[in-house]
C-alpha atoms as a PDB file:
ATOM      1  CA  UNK A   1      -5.235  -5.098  -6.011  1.00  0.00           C
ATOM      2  CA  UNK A   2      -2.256  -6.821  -7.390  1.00  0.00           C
ATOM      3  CA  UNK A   3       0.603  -8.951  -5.961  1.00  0.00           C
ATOM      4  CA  UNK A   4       4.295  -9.489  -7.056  1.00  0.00           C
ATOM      5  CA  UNK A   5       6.593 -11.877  -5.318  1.00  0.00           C
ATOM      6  CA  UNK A   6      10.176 -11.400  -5.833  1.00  0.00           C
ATOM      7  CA  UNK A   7      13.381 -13.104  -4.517  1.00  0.00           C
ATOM      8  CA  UNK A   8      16.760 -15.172  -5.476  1.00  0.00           C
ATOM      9  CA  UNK A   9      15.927 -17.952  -7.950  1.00  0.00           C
ATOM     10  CA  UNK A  10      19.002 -20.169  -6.430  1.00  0.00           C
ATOM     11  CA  UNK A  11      19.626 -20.429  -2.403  1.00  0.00           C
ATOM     12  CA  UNK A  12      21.883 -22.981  -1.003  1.00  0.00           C
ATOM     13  CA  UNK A  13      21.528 -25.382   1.693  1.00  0.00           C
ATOM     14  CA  UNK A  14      21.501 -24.214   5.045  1.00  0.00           C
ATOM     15  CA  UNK A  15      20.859 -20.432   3.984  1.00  0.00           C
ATOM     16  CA  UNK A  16      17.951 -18.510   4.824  1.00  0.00           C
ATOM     17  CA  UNK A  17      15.846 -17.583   2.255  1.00  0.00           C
ATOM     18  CA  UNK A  18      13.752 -14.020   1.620  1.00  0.00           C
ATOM     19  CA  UNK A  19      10.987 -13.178  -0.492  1.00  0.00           C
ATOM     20  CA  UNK A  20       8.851 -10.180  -0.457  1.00  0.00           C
ATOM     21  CA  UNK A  21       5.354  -9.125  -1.746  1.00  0.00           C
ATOM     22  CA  UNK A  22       4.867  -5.820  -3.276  1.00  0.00           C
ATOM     23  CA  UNK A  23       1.258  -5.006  -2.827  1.00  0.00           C
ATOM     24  CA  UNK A  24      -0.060  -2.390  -4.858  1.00  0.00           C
ATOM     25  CA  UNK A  25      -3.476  -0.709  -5.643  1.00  0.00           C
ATOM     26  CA  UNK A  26      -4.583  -1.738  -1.827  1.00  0.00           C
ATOM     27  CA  UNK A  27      -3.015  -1.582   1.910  1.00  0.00           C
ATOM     28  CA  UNK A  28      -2.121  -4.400   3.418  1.00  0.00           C
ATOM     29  CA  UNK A  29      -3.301  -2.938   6.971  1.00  0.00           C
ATOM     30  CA  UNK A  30      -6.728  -2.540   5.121  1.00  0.00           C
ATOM     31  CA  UNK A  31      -9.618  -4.545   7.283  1.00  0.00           C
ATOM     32  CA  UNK A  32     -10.372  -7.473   7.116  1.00  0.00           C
ATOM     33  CA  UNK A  33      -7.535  -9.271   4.913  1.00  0.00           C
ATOM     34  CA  UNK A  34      -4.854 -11.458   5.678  1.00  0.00           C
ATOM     35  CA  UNK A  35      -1.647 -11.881   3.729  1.00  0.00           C
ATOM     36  CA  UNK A  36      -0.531 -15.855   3.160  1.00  0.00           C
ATOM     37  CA  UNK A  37       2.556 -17.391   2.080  1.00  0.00           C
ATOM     38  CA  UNK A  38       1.910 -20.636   0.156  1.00  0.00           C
ATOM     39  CA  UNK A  39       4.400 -23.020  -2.338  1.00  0.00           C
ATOM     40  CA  UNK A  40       3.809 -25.712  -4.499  1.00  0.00           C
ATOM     41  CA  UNK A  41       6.731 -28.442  -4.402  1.00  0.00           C
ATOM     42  CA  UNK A  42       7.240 -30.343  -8.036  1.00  0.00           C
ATOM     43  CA  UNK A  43       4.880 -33.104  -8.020  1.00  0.00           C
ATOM     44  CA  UNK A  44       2.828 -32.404  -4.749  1.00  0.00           C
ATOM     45  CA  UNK A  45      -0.079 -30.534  -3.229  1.00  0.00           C
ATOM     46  CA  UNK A  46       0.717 -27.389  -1.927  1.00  0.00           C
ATOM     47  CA  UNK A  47       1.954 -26.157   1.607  1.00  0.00           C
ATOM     48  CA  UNK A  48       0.336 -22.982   3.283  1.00  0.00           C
ATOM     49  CA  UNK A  49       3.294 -21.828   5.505  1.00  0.00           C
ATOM     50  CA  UNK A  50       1.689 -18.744   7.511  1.00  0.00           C
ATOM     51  CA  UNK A  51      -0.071 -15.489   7.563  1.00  0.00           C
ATOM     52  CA  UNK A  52       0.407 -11.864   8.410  1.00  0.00           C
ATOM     53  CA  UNK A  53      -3.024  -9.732   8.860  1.00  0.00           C
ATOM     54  CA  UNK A  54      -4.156  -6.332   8.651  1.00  0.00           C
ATOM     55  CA  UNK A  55      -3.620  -6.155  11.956  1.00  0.00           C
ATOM     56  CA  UNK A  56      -0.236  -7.541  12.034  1.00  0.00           C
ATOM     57  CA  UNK A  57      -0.704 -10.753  13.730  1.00  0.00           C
ATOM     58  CA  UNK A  58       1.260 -14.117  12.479  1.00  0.00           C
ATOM     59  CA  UNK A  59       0.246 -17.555  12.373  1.00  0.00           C
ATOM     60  CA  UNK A  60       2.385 -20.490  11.417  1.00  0.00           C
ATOM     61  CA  UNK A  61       2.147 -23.857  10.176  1.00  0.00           C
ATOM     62  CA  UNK A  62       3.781 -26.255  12.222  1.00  0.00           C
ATOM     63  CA  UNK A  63       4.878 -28.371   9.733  1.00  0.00           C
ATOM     64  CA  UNK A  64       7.283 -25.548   8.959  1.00  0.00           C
ATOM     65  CA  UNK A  65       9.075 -26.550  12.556  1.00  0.00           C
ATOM     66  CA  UNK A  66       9.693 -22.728  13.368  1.00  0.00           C
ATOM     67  CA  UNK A  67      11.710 -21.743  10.302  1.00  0.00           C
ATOM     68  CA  UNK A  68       9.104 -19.245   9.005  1.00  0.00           C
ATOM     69  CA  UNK A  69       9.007 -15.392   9.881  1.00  0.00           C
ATOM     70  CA  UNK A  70       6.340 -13.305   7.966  1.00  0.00           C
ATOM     71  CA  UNK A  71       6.810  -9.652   8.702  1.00  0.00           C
ATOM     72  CA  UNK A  72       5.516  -6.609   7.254  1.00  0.00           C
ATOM     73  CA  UNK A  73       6.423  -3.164   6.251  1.00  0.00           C
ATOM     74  CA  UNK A  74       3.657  -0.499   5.882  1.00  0.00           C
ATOM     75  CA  UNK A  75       5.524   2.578   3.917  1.00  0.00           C
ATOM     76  CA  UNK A  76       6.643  -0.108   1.510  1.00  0.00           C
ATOM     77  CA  UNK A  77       3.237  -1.909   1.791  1.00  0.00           C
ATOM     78  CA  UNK A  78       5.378  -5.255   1.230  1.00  0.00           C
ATOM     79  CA  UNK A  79       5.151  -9.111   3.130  1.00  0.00           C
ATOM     80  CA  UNK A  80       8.116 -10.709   3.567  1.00  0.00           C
ATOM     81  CA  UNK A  81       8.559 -14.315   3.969  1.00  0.00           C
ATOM     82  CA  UNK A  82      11.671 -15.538   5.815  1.00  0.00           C
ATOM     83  CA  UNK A  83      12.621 -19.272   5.670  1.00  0.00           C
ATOM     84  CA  UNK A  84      15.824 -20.495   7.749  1.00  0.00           C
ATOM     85  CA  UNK A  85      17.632 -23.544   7.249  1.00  0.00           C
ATOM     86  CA  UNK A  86      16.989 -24.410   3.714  1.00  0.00           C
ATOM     87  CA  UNK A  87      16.752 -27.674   2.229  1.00  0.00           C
ATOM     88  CA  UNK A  88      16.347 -29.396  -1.331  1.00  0.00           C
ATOM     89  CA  UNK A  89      12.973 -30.474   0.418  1.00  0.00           C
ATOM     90  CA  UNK A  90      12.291 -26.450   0.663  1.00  0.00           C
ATOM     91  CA  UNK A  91      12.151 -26.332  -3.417  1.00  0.00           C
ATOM     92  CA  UNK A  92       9.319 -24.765  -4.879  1.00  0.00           C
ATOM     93  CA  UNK A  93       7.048 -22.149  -6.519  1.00  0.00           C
ATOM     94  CA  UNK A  94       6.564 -19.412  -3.568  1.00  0.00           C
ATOM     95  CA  UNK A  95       3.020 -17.536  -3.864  1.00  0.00           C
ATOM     96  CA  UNK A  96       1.928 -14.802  -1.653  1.00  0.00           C
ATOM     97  CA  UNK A  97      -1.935 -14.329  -1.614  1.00  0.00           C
ATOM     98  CA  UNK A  98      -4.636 -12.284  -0.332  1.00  0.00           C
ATOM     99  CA  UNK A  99      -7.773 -13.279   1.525  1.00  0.00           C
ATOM    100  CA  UNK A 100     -10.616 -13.157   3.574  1.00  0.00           C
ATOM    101  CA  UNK A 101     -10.780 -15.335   7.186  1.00  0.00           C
ATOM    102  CA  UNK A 102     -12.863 -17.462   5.906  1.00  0.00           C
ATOM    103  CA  UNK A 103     -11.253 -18.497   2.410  1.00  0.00           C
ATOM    104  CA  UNK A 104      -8.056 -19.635   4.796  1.00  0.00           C
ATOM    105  CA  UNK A 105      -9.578 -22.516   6.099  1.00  0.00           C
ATOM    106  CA  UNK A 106      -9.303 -23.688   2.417  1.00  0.00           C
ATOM    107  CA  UNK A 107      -5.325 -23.502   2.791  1.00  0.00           C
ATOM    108  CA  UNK A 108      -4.876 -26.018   6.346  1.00  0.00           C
ATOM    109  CA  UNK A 109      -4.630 -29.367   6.582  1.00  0.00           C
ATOM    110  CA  UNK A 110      -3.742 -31.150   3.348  1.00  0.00           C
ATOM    111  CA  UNK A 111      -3.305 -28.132   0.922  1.00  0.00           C
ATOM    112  CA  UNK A 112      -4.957 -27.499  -2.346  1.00  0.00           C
ATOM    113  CA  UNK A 113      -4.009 -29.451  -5.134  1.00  0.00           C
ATOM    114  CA  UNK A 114      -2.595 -26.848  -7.159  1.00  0.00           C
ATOM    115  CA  UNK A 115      -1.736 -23.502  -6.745  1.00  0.00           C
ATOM    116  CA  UNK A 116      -2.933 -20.405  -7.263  1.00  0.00           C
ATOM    117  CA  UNK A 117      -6.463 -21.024  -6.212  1.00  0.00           C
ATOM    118  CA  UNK A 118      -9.893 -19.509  -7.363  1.00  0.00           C
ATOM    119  CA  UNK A 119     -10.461 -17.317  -4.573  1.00  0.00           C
ATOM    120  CA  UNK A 120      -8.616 -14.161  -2.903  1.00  0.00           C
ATOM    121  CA  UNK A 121      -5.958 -12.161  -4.969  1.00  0.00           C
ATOM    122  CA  UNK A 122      -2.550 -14.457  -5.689  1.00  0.00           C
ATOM    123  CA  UNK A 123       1.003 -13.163  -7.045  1.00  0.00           C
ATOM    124  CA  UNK A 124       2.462 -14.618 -10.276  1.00  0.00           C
ATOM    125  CA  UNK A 125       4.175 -16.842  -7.883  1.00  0.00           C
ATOM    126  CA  UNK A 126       8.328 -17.085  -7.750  1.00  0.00           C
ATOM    127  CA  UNK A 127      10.525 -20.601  -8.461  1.00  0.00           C
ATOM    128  CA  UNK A 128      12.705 -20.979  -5.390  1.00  0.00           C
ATOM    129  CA  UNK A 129      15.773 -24.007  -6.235  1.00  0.00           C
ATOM    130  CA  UNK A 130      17.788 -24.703  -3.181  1.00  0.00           C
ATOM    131  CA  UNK A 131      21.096 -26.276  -4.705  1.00  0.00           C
ATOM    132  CA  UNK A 132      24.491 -26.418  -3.669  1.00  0.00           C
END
């Protein structure tokens, strides 16, 4: 299975920013995986923001204050990430990433050091710069 984010290098303040993950070589509805967006700010640990599953249910993290939407679309077998309300503080290296239930627990609380991890199936990852 392979993964390949894509998505405007540049946003602006205030805009909403889209990304999407092109999944090929695999389904995304296939059982039991679940689809994460992740991003690694310059100089810190990373942030999981939220997950889609094979079964098309979404989970947030909070931190994110309600400005994520992960959807899905199954002919395209893409994820797309949604983030409203942009800030510099949103600037990063966006990864999308494939895993099991039980490798997610590895993404909460104060986020892996450095991105991608050694586990599930990761994108090349995309630079995100929001600049006026």
């Amino acid at each position: 299975v392979q993964l390949q984010e894509s998505g405007p290098g540049l946003v602006k303040p205030s805009q909403t920013l889209s990304l999407t993950c092109a999944v090929s070589d695999a389904t995304i509805v296939t059982p039991y995986y679940y689809f994460s967006w992740l991003r690694q700010p310059p100089g810190k640990r990373s942030e999981w923001i939220g997950y889609i599953n094979y079964d098309g249910k979404t989970y947030y993290n909070l931190n994110i204050n309600g400005r994520a939407s992960i959807t899905r679309d199954i002919v395209k077998n893409e994820i797309t990430l949604q983030l409203s309300s942009l800030t510099a503080e949103d600037t990063a290296i966006y990864y999308c990433a494939r895993t099991t239930p039980g490798e997610l627990d590895s993404f909460y609380g104060n986020g892996l050091p450095s991105l991608p991890a050694d586990f599930g199936v990761w994108g090349q990852g995309t630079q995100v710069t929001v600049s006026s």
